[in-house]
Protein backbone atom coordinates (compact mmCIF):
# COMPACT_ATOMS: atom_id res chain seq x y z
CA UNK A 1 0.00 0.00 0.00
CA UNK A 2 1.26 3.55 -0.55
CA UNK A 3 1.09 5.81 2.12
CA UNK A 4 1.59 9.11 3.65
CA UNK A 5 0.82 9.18 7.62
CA UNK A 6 1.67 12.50 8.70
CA UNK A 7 -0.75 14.82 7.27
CA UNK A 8 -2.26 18.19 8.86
CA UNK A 9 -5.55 19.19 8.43
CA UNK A 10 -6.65 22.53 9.22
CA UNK A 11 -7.56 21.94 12.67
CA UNK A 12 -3.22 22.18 13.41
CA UNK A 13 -2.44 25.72 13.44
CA UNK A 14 0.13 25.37 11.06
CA UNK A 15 -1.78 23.85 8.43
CA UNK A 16 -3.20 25.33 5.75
CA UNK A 17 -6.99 26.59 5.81
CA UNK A 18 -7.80 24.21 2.84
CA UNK A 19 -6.56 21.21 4.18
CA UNK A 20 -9.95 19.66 5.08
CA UNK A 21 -11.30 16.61 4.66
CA UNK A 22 -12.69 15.63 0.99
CA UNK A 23 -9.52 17.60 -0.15
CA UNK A 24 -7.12 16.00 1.79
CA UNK A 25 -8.60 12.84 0.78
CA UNK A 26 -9.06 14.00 -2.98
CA UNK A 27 -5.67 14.74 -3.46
CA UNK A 28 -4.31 11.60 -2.18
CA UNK A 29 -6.01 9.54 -4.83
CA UNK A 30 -4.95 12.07 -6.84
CA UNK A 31 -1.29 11.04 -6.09
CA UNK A 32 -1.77 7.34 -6.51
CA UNK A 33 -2.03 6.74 -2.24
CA UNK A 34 -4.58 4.07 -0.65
CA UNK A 35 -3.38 4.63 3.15
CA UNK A 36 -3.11 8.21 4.59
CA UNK A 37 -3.32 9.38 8.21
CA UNK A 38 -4.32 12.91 9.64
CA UNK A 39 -2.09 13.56 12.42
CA UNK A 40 -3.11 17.28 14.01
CA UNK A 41 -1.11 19.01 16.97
CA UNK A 42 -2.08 17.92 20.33
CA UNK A 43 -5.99 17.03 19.02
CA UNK A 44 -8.00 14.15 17.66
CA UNK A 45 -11.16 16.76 17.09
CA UNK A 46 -11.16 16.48 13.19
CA UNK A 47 -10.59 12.28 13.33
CA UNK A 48 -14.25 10.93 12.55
CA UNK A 49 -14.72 13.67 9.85
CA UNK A 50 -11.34 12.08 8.62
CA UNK A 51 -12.23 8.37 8.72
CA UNK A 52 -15.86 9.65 7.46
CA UNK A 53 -14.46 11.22 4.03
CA UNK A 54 -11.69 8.36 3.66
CA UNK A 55 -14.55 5.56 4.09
CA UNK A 56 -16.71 7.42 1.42
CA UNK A 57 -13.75 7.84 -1.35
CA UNK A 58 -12.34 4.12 -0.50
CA UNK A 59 -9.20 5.15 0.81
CA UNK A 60 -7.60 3.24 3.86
CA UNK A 61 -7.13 5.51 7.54
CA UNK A 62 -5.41 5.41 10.35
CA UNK A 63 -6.33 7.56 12.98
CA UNK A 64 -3.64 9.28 14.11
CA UNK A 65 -2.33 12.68 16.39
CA UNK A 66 1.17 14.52 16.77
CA UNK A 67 1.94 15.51 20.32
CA UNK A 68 4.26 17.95 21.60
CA UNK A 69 5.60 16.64 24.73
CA UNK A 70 7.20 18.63 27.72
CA UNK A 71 10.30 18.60 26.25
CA UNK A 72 8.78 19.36 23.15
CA UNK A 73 9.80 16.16 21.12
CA UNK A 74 6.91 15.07 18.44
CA UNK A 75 5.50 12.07 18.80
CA UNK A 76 2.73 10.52 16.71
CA UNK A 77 0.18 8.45 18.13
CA UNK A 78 -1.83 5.74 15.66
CA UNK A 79 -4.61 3.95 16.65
CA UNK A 80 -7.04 1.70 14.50
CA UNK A 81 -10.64 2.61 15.48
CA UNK A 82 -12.43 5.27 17.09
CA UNK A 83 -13.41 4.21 20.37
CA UNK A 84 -9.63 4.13 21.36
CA UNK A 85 -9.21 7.71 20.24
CA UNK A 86 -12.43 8.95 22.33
CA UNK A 87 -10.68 7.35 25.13
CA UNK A 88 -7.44 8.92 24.60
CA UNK A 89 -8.94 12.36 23.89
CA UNK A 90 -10.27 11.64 27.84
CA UNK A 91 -6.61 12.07 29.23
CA UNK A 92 -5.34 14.56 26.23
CA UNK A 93 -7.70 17.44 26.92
CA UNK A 94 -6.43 17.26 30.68
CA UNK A 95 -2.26 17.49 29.76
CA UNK A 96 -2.72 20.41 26.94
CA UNK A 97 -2.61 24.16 27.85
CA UNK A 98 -5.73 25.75 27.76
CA UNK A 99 -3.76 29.31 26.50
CA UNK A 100 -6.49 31.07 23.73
CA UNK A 101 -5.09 30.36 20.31
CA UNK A 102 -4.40 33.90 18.91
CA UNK A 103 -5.49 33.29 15.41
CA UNK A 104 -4.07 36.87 14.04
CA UNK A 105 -0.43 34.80 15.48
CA UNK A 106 -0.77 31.25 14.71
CA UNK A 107 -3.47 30.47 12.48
CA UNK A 108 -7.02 29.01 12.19
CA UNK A 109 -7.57 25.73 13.95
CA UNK A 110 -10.91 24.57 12.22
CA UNK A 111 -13.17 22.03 13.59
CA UNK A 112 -14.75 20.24 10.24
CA UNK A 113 -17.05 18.15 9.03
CA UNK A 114 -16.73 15.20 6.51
CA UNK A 115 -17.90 17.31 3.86
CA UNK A 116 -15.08 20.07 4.75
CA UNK A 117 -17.72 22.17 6.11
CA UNK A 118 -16.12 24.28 9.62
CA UNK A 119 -18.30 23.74 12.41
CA UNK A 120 -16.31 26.31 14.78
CA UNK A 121 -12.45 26.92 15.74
CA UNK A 122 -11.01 24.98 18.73
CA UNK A 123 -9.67 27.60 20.87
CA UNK A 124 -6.80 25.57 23.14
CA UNK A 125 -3.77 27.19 21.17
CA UNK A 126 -2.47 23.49 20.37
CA UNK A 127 0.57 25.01 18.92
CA UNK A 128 1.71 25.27 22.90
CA UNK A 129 3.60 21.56 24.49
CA UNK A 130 1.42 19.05 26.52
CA UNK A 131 1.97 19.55 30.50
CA UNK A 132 2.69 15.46 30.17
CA UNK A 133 6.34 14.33 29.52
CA UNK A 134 7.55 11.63 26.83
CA UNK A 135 7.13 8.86 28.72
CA UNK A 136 3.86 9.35 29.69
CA UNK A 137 2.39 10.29 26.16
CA UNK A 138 3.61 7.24 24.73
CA UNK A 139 2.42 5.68 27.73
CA UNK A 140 -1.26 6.80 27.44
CA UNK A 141 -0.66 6.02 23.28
CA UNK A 142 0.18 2.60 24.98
CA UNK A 143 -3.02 2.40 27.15
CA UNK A 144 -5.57 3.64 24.26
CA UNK A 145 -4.20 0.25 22.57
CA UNK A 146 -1.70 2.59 20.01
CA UNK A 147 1.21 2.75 18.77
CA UNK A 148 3.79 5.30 18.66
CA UNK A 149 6.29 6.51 15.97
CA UNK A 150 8.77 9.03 16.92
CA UNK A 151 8.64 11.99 14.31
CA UNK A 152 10.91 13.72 11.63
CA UNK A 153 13.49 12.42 13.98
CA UNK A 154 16.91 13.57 12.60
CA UNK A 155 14.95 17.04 11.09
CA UNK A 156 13.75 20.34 12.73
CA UNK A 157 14.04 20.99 16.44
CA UNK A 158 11.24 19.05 17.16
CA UNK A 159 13.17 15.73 16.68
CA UNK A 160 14.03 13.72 19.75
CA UNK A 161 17.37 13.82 18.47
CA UNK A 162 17.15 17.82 18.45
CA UNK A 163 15.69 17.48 22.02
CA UNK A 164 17.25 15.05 23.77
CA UNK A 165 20.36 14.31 21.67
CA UNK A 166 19.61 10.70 21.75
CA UNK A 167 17.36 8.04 21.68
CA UNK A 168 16.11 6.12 24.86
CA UNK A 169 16.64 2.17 24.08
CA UNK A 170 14.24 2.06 27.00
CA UNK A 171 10.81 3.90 25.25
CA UNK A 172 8.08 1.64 24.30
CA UNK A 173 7.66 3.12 20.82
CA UNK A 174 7.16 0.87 17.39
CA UNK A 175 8.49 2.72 14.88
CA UNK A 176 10.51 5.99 13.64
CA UNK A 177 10.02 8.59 10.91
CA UNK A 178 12.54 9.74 8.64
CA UNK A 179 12.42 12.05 5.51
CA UNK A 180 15.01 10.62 3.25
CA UNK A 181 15.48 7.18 2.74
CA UNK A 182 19.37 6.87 3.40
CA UNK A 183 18.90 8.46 7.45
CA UNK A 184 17.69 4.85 8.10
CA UNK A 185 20.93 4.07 7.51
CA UNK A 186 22.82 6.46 9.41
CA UNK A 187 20.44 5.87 12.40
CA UNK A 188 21.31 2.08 12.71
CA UNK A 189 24.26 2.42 12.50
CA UNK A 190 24.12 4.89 15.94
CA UNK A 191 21.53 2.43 16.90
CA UNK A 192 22.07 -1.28 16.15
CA UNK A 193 18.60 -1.85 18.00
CA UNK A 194 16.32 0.28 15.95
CA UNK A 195 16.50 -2.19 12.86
CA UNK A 196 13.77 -4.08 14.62
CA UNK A 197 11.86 -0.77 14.77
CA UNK A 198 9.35 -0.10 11.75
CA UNK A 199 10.52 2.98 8.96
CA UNK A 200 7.97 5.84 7.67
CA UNK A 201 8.82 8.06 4.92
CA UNK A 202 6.01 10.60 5.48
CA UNK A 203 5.54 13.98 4.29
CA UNK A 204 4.37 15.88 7.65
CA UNK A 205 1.97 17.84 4.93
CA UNK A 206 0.39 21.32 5.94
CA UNK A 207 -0.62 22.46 2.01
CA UNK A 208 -2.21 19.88 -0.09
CA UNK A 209 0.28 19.93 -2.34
CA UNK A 210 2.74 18.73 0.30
CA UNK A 211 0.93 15.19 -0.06
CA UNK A 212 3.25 12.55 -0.91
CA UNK A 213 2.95 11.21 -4.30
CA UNK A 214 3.16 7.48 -4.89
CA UNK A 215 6.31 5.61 -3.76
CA UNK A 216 6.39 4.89 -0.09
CA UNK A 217 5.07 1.54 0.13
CA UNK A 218 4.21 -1.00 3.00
CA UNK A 219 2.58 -4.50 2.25
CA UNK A 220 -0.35 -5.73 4.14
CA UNK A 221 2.23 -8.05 5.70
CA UNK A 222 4.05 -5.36 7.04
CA UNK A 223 1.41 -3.59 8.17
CA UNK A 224 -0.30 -5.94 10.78
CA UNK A 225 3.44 -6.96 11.65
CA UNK A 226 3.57 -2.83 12.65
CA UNK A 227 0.44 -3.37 14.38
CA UNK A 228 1.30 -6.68 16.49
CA UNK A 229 4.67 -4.19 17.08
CA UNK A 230 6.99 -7.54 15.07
CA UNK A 231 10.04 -6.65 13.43
């Protein structure tokens, strides 16, 4: 399957205000994908419009979120149906910051509908870290029966290697993200013990056109080895 699992919609601040739904969808048949995930900042709010508009055009969906931790390190968080991202939403809305987003600042963060239709703003600036550390977000990814891929992690400060300058052999995390194919390379070779970790090659879109074309690809046997966190 060809994927892309780190997309914004326009509920992140960052992302742009036309990254909703159907088009988000649209343009990654477009591109030749069949498996795409939404990941927003610190907020599941826009996930059933998500798996609504990817049921209707046939595409496959992982729900999905990108915290920023206390030490501001991104971490996504995947999960496969919706009941286990209600439940994590529980313990999310207590760890983020309840600061007003200032829209004029940081951008709209739209709440939408399937049909890419905003139904309001959510006004927790989710731009802001999580009051919970890394160990306890991938924890509570853990406990809402997820997994968890470190992000973009040898790019931007947001990295864990940016963060923390390494990578904890003790985390209970599946898999890690890169953005070009030959840092899974260098990263072994740091790490022996991540080549038993699972490889993403997402785009960590925030304009449409930012959607990965065809290319990355993952058979189903790789997925549901991902999912039963194999090698």
């Amino acid at each position: 399957m060809d994927y892309d699992l780190h997309i914004h919609s326009a509920l992140s601040p960052c992302g742009d205000d036309e990254m909703r739904p159907t088009n988000i969808v649209r343009m990654a048949l477009l591109n030749g994908l069949s498996l795409i995930s939404v990941t927003d900042h610190n907020s599941v709010s826009n996930q059933q419009a998500m798996a609504q508009a990817a049921k209707t055009y046939g595409i496959a969906y992982w729900y999905g979120v990108e915290l920023q931790t206390k030490e501001e390190v991104h971490v996504l968080g995947y999960f496969r149906n919706e009941a286990d991202v209600e439940g994590f939403d529980t313990w999310l809305r207590t760890v983020r910051d309840t600061t007003v987003n200032r829209i004029d600042h940081f951008g709209n963060q739209y709440l939408l509908d399937e049909n890419d239709e905003v139904l309001g703003q959510e006004t927790d600036s989710l731009i802001l870290s999580l009051s919970a550390g890394l160990n306890e977000c991938v924890a509570q990814i853990k406990k809402a029966h997820g997994n968890v891929v470190l992000a973009h992690v040898m790019d931007r400060k947001n990295g864990i290697l940016r963060q923390l300058a390494f990578i904890p052999k003790n985390l209970n995390f599946d898999g890690i993200e890169i953005t070009q194919t030959d840092q899974r390379e260098t990263l072994i070779a740091s790490y022996p013990w991540l080549s038993k970790k699972t490889f993403f090659l997402n785009s960590d879109a925030h304009r449409l056109i930012d959607i990965h074309d065809a290319g990355q690809t993952m058979s189903e046997e790789e997925i549901e080895a991902f999912w039963r966190n194999e090698p």
